[in-house]
Protein backbone atom coordinates (compact mmCIF):
# COMPACT_ATOMS: atom_id res chain seq x y z
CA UNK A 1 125.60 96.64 137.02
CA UNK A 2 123.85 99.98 137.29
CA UNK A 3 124.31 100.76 133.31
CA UNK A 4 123.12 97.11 132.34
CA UNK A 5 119.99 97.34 134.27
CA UNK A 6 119.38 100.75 133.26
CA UNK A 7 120.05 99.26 129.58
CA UNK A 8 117.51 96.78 129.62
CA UNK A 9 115.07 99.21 131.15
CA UNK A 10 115.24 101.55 128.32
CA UNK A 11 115.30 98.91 126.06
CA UNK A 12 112.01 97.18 127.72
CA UNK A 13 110.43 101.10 127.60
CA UNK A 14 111.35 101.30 123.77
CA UNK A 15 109.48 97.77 123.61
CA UNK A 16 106.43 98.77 125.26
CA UNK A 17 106.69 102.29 123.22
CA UNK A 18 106.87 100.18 120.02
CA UNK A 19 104.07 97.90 121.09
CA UNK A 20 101.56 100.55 121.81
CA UNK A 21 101.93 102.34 118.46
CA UNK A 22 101.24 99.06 116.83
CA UNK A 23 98.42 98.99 118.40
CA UNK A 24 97.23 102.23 118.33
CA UNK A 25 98.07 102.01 114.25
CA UNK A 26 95.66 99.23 114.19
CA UNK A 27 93.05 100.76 115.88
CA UNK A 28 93.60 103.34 113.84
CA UNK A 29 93.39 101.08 110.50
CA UNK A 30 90.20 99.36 112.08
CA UNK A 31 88.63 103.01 112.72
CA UNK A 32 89.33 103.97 109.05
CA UNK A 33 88.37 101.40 107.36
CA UNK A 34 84.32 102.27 106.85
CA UNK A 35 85.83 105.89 105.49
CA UNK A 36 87.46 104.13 103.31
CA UNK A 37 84.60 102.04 101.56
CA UNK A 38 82.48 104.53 101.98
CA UNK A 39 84.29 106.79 99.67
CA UNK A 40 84.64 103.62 97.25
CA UNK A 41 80.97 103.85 97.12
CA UNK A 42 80.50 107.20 96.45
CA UNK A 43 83.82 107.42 92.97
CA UNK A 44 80.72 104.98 91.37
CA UNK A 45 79.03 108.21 90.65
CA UNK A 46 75.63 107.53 91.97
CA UNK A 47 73.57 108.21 94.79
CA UNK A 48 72.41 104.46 95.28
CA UNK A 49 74.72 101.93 95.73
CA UNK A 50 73.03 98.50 96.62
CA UNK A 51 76.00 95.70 97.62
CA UNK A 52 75.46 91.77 97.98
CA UNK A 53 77.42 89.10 99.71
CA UNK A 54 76.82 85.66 101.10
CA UNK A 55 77.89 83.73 104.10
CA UNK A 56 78.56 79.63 104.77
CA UNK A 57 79.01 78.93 101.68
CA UNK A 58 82.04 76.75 102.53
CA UNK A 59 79.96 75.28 105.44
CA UNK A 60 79.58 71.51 105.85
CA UNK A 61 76.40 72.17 107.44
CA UNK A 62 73.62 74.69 107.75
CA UNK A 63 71.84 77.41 105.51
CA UNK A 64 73.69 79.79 103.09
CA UNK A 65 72.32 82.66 103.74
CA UNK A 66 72.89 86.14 101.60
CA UNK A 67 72.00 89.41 102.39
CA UNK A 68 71.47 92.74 100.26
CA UNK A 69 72.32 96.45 101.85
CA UNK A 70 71.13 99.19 99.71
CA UNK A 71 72.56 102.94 100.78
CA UNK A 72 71.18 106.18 99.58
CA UNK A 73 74.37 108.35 99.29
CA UNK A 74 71.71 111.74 99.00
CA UNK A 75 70.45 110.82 102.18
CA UNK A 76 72.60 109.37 104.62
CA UNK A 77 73.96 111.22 107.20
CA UNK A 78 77.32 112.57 108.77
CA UNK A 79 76.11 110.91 111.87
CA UNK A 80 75.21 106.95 110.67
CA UNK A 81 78.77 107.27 108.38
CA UNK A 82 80.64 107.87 111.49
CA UNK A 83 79.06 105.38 113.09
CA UNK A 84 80.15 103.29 110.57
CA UNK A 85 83.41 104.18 110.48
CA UNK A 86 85.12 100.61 111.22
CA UNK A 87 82.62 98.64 109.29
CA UNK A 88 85.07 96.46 107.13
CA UNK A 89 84.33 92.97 105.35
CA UNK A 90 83.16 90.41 108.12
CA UNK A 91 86.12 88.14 108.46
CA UNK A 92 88.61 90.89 109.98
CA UNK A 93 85.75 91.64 112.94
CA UNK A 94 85.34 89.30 115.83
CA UNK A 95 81.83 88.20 116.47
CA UNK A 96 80.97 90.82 119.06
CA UNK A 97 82.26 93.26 116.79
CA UNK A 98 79.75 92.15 114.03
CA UNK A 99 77.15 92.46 116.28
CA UNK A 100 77.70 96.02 117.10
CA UNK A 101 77.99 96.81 113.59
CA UNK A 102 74.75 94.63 112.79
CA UNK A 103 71.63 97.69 114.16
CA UNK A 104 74.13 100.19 112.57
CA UNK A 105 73.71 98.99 109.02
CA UNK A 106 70.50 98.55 109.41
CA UNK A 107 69.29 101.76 111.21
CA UNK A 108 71.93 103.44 108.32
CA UNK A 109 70.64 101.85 105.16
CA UNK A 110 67.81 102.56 102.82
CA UNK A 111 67.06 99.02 102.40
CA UNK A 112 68.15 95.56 103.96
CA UNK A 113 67.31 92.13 102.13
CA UNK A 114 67.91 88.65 103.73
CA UNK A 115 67.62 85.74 101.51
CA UNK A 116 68.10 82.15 102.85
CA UNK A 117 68.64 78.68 101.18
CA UNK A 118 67.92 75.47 102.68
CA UNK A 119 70.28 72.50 103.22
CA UNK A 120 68.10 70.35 100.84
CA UNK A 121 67.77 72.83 98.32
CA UNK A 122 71.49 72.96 98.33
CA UNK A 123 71.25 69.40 97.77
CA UNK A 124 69.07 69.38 95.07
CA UNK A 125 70.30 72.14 92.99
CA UNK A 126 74.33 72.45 94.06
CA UNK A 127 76.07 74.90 95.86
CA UNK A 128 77.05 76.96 93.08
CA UNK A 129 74.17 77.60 91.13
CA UNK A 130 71.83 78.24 94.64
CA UNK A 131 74.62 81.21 95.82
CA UNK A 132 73.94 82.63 92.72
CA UNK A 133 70.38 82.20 92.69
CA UNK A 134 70.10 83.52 96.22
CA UNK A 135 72.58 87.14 95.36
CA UNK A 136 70.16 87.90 92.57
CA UNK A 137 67.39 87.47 94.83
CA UNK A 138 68.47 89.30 97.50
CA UNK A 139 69.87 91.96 94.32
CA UNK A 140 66.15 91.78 93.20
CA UNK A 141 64.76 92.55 96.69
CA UNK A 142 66.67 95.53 97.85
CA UNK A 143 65.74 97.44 94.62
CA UNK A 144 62.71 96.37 93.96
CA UNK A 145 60.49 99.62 93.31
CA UNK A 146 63.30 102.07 93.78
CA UNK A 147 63.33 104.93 92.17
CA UNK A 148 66.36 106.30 90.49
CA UNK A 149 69.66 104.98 89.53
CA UNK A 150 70.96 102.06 91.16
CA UNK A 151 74.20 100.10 90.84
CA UNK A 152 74.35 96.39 92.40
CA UNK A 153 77.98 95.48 93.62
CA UNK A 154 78.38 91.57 94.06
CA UNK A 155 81.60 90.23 96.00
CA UNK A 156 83.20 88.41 93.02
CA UNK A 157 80.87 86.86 90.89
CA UNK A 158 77.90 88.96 88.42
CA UNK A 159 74.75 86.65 88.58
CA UNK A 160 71.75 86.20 85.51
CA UNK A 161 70.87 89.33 84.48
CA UNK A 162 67.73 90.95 86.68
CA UNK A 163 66.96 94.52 85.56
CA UNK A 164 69.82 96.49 86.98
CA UNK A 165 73.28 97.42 86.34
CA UNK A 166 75.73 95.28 88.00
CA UNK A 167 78.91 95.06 88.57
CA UNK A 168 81.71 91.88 90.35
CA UNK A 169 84.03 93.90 92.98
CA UNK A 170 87.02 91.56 93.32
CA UNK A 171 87.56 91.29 97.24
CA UNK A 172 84.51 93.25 97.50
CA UNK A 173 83.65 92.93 101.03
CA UNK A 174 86.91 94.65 102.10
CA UNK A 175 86.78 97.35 98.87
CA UNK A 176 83.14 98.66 99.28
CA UNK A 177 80.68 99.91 101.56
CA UNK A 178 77.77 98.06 100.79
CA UNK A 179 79.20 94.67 100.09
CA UNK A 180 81.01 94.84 103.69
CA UNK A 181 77.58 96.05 105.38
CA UNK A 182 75.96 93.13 103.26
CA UNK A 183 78.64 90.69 104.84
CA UNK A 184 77.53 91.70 108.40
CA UNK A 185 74.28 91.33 108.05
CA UNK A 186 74.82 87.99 106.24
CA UNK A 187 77.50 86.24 108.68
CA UNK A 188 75.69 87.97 112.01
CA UNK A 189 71.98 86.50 110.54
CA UNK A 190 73.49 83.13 109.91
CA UNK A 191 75.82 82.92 113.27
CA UNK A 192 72.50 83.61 115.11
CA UNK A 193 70.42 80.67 112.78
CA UNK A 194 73.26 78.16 113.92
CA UNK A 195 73.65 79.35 117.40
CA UNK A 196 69.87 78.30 118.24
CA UNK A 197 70.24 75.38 115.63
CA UNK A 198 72.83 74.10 118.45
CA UNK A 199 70.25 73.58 120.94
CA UNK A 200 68.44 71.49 118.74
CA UNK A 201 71.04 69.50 117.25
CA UNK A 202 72.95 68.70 120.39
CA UNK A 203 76.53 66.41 120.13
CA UNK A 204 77.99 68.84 117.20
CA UNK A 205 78.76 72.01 118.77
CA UNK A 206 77.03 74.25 116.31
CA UNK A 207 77.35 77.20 118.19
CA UNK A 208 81.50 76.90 117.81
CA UNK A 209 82.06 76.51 114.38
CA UNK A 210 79.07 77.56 112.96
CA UNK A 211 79.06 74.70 110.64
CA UNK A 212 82.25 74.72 108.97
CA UNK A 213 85.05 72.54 108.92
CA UNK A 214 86.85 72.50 111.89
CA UNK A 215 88.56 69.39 114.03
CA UNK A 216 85.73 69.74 116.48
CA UNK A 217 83.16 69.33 113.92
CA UNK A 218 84.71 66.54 112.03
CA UNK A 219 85.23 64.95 115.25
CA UNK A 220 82.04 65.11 115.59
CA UNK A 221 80.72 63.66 112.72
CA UNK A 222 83.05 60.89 112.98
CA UNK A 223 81.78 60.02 116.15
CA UNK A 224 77.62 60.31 115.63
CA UNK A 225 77.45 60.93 112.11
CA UNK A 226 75.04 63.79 110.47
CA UNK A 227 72.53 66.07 111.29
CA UNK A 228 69.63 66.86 109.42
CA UNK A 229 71.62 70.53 108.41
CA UNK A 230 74.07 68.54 106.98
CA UNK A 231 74.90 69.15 103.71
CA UNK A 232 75.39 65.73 101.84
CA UNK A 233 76.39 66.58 98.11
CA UNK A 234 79.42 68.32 99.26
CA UNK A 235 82.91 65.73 98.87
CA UNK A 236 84.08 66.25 102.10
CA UNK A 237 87.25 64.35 103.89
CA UNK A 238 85.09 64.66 106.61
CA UNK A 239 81.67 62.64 104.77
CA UNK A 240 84.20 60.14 103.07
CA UNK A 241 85.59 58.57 106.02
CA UNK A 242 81.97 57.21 107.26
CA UNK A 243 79.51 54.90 105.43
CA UNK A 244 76.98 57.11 104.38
């Protein structure tokens, strides 16, 4: 009885052993992550590295909204990249983690841009063409006037052609600095839009899915129909079960 008991003891020690590596691997991982975008960044071979990225653009409701992070590799220092050191693309942070991250990008960056689009203009134009219209924008923005080489990193897609040598980082939010930083600022500027935009548009519980597509939204449009930051030319399940 005494062997089985101190048996499962061991074994339940190895467990807990096992457990805390994991998580101290992770933590690790999560810690390493900005080191490892930042030196992304800097294999381009220039000093300025200016990175673009969007957020809600699979919304059902609510602005898309895309932000531009320019760094200055000459001038940054030891200090802000440390500080940095677990900024990742925004998905893989919770939302209080984004918000730690959001004063750090901007107090460590040369330049921030925010560009937002309405839900009309959306409308009116499409989804696709107004993302791309919006990254170029917020491209334009963040090196306007600067001086110097500067190379423009978009998450995925190269928009029209503004001045400036760009380039389409596949998965770019998680492979460089600056398109991860301009995730942050992106998803943290929009969360905060459609947190307030709850408290005016009561009954669809904004502040919880932020817009997108979730069973409590689509409950919710079932049962009072849309908002005025609803997004009507988008083919939803969600629209095609009412009569709109």
């Amino acid at each position: 009885m005494t062997e089985v008991a101190g048996a499962r003891g061991a074994a339940a020690a190895k467990s807990r052993r096992s457990d805390g590596s994991a998580r101290a691997r992770r933590r690790a991982r999560r810690s390493s992550s900005g080191r490892r975008l930042f030196a992304f960044d800097r294999r381009l071979g220039v000093p300025l590295v200016a990175g673009a990225d969007e957020a809600g653009r699979g919304c059902l409701a609510g602005p898309l909204v895309a932000a531009a992070v320019l760094f200055d590799y000459d001038c940054i220092t030891t200090r802000e990249l440390r500080a940095l050191s677990a900024l990742n693309d925004s998905k893989q942070h919770t939302a209080e983690a984004r918000e730690q991250l959001f004063p750090l990008v901007l107090s460590s960056a040369a330049r921030v841009v925010v560009v937002s689009r309405c839900v009309r203009g959306i409308d009116a134009r499409g989804l696709h063409k107004t993302n791309l219209a919006a990254l170029r924008d917020a491209s334009i923005g963040v090196t306007r006037d600067v001086r110097g080489e500067v190379l423009c990193l978009l998450d995925g897609f190269s928009v029209p052609e503004f001045g400036r040598p760009q380039r389409a980082i596949v998965d770019g939010d998680a492979t460089s600095a600056a398109i991860a930083a301009a995730s942050i600022v992106a998803k943290v500027t929009r969360d905060r839009y459609m947190h307030h935009a709850d408290g005016e548009h009561p009954g669809w519980s904004f502040a919880e899915h932020v817009g997108y597509s979730t069973p409590v939204h689509r409950e919710a449009i079932l049962r009072q129909g849309v908002s005025p930051l609803h997004r009507m030319s988008f083919q939803s399940l969600a629209y095609q079960q009412l009569a709109l």
